[in-house]
Structure formats: structure tokens, C-alpha cells
N, C-alpha and C. Protein backbone atom coordinates (compact mmCIF):
# COMPACT_ATOMS: atom_id res chain seq x y z
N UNK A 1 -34.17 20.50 72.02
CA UNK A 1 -33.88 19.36 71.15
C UNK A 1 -33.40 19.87 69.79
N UNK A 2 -32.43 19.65 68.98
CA UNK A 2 -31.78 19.79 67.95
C UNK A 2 -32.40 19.05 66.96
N UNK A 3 -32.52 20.21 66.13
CA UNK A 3 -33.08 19.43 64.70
C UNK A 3 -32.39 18.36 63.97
N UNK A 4 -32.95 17.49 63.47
CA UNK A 4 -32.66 16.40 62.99
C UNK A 4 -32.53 15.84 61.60
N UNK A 5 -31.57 15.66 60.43
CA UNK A 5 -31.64 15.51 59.19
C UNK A 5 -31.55 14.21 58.89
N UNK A 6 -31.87 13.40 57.87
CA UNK A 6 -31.60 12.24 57.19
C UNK A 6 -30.54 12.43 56.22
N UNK A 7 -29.32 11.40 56.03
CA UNK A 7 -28.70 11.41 55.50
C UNK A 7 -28.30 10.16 54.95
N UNK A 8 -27.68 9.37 53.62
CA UNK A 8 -27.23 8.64 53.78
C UNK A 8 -25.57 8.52 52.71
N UNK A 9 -24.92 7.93 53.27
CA UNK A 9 -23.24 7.72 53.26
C UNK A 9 -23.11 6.55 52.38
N UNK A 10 -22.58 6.65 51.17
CA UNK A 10 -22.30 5.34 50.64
C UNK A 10 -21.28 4.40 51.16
N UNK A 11 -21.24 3.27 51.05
CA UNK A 11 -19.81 2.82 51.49
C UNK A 11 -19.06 2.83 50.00
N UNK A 12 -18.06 2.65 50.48
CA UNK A 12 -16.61 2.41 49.29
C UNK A 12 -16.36 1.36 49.32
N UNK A 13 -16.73 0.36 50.13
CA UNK A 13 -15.81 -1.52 49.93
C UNK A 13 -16.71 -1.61 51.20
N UNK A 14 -16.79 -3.15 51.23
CA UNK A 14 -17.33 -3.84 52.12
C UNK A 14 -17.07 -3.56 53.48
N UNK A 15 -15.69 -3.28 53.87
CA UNK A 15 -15.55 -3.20 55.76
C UNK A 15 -15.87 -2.16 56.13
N UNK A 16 -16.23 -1.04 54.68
CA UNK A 16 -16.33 0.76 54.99
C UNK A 16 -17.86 1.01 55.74
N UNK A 17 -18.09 0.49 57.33
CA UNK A 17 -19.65 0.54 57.98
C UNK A 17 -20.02 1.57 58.64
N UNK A 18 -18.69 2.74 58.95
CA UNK A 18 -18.59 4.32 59.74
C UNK A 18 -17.53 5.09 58.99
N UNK A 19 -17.86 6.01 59.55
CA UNK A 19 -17.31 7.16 59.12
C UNK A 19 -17.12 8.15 60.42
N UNK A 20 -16.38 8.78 60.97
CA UNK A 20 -15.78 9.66 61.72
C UNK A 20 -16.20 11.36 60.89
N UNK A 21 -17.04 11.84 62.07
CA UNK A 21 -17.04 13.13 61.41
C UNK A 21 -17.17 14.18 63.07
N UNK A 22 -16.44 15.51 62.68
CA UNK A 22 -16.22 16.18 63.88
C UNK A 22 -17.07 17.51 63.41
N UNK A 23 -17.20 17.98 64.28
CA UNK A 23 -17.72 19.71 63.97
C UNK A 23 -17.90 20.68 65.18
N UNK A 24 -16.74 21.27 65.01
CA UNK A 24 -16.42 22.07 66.54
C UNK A 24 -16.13 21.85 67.14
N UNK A 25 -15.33 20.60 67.55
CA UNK A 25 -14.54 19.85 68.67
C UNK A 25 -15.65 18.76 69.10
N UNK A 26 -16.93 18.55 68.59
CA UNK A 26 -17.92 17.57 68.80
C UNK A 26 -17.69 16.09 67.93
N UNK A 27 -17.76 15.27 68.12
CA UNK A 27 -17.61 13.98 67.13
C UNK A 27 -18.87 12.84 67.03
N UNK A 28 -18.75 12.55 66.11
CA UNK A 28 -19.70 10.71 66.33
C UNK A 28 -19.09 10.09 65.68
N UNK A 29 -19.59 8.78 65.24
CA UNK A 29 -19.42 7.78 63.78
C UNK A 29 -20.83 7.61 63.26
N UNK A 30 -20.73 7.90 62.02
CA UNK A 30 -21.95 7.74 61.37
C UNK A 30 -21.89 6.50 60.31
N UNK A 31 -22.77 5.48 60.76
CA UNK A 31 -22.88 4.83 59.69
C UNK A 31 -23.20 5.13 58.32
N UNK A 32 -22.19 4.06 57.63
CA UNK A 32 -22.59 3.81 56.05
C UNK A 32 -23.78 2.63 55.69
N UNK A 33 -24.07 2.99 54.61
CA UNK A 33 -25.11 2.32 53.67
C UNK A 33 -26.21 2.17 54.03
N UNK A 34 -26.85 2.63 54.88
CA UNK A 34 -28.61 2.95 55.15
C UNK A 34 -28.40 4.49 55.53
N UNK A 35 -29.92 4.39 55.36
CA UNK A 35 -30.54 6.06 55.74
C UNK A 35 -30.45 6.23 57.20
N UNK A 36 -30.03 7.33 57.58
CA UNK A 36 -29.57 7.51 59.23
C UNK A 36 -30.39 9.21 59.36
N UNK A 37 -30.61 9.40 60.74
CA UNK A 37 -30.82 10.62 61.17
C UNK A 37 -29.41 10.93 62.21
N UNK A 38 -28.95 12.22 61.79
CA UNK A 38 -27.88 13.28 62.93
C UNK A 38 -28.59 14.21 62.66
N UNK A 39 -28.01 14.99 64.21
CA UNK A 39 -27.94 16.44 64.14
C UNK A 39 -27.57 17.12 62.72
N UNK A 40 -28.55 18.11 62.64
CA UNK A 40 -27.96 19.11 61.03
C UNK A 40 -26.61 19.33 61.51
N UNK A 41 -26.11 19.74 62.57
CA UNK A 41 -24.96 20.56 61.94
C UNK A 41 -23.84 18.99 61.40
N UNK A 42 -24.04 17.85 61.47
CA UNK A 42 -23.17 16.87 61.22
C UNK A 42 -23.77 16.63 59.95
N UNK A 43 -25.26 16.73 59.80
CA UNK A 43 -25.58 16.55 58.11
C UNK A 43 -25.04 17.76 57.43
N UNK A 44 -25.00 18.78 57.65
CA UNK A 44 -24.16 19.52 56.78
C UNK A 44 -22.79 19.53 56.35
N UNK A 45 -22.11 19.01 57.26
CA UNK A 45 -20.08 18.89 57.20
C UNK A 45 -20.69 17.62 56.13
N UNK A 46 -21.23 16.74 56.50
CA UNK A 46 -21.64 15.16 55.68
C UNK A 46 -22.04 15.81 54.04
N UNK A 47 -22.77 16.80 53.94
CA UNK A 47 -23.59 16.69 52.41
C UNK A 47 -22.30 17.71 51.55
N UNK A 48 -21.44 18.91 52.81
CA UNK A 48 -20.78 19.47 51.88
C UNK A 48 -19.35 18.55 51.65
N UNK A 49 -19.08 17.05 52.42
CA UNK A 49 -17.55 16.47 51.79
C UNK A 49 -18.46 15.89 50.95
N UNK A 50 -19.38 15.46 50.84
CA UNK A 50 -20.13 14.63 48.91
C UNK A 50 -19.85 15.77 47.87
N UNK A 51 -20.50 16.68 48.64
CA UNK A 51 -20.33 17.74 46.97
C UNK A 51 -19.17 18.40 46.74
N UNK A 52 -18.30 18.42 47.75
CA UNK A 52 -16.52 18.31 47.41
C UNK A 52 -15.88 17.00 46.85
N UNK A 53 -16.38 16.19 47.33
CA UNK A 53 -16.14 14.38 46.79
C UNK A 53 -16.39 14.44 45.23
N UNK A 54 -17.74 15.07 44.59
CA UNK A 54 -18.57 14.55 43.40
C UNK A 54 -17.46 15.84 42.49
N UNK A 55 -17.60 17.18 42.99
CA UNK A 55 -16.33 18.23 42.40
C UNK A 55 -15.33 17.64 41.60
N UNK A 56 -14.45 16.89 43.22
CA UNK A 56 -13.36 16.72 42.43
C UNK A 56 -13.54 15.09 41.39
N UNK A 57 -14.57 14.46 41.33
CA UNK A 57 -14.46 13.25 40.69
C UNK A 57 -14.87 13.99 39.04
N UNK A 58 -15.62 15.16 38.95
CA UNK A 58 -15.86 15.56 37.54
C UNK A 58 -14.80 16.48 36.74
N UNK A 59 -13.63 16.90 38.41
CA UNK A 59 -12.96 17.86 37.33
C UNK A 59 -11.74 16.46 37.27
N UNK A 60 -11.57 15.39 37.91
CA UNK A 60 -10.83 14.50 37.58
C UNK A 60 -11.26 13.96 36.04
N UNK A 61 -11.87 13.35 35.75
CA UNK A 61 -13.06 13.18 34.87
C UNK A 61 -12.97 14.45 33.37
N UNK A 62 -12.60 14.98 33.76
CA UNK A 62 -13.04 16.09 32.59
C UNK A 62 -11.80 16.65 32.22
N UNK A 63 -10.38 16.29 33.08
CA UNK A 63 -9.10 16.62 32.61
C UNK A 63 -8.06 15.48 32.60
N UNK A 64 -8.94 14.01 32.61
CA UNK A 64 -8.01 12.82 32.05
C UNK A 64 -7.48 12.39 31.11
N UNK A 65 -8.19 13.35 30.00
CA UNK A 65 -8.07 13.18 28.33
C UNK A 65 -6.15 13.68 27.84
């Protein structure tokens, strides 16, 4: 049995309820806006596009001036 992480996905607008995520030729849809359990290796691709997401929103952010 594969370990199991909690994650949760914000939505962006109201119809945004999944998200498509692959890892290694494997896929699901993971819901948005509640707390969900996947497999780690899908919580990991999931936590590192946020902290590529949050990256580029601060260096956007910090070179708009």
C-alpha cells in the first residue's frame, strides 16, 4: 500500500473543481477546494507547481515597479 499525503488545491474561479496531474506516465484528477488524500508521489508534483506558482507570483510582484 502506498503512502498517503493530504493536500489541498485552491481553486481559481468557480468551475475550477479538478485539476489533471501526471507523474511517470500515471494520471488522476485531483480535486480543488477541500482537503484530499493522494499518493505522495502526486502530492509532491502538487506542492512543488504551488511553490513554482507562489515563485513566480513574488518575482512578478517585486519587478512590476
Amino acid at each position: 500500500m502506498e503512502k498517503m499525503r493530504e493536500i489541498f488545491i485552491t481553486r481559481k474561479n468557480k468551475a475550477d473543481t479538478e485539476r489533471y496531474v501526471a507523474v511517470n506516465g500515471e494520471n488522476m484528477l485531483v480535486q480543488t477546494g477541500k482537503l484530499i488524500s493522494v499518493p505522495e508521489r502526486f502530492a509532491e508534483v502538487i506542492l512543488e507547481s504551488q511553490r513554482c506558482d507562489a515563485a513566480a507570483e513574488r518575482f512578478i510582484e517585486a519587478n512590476s515597479n
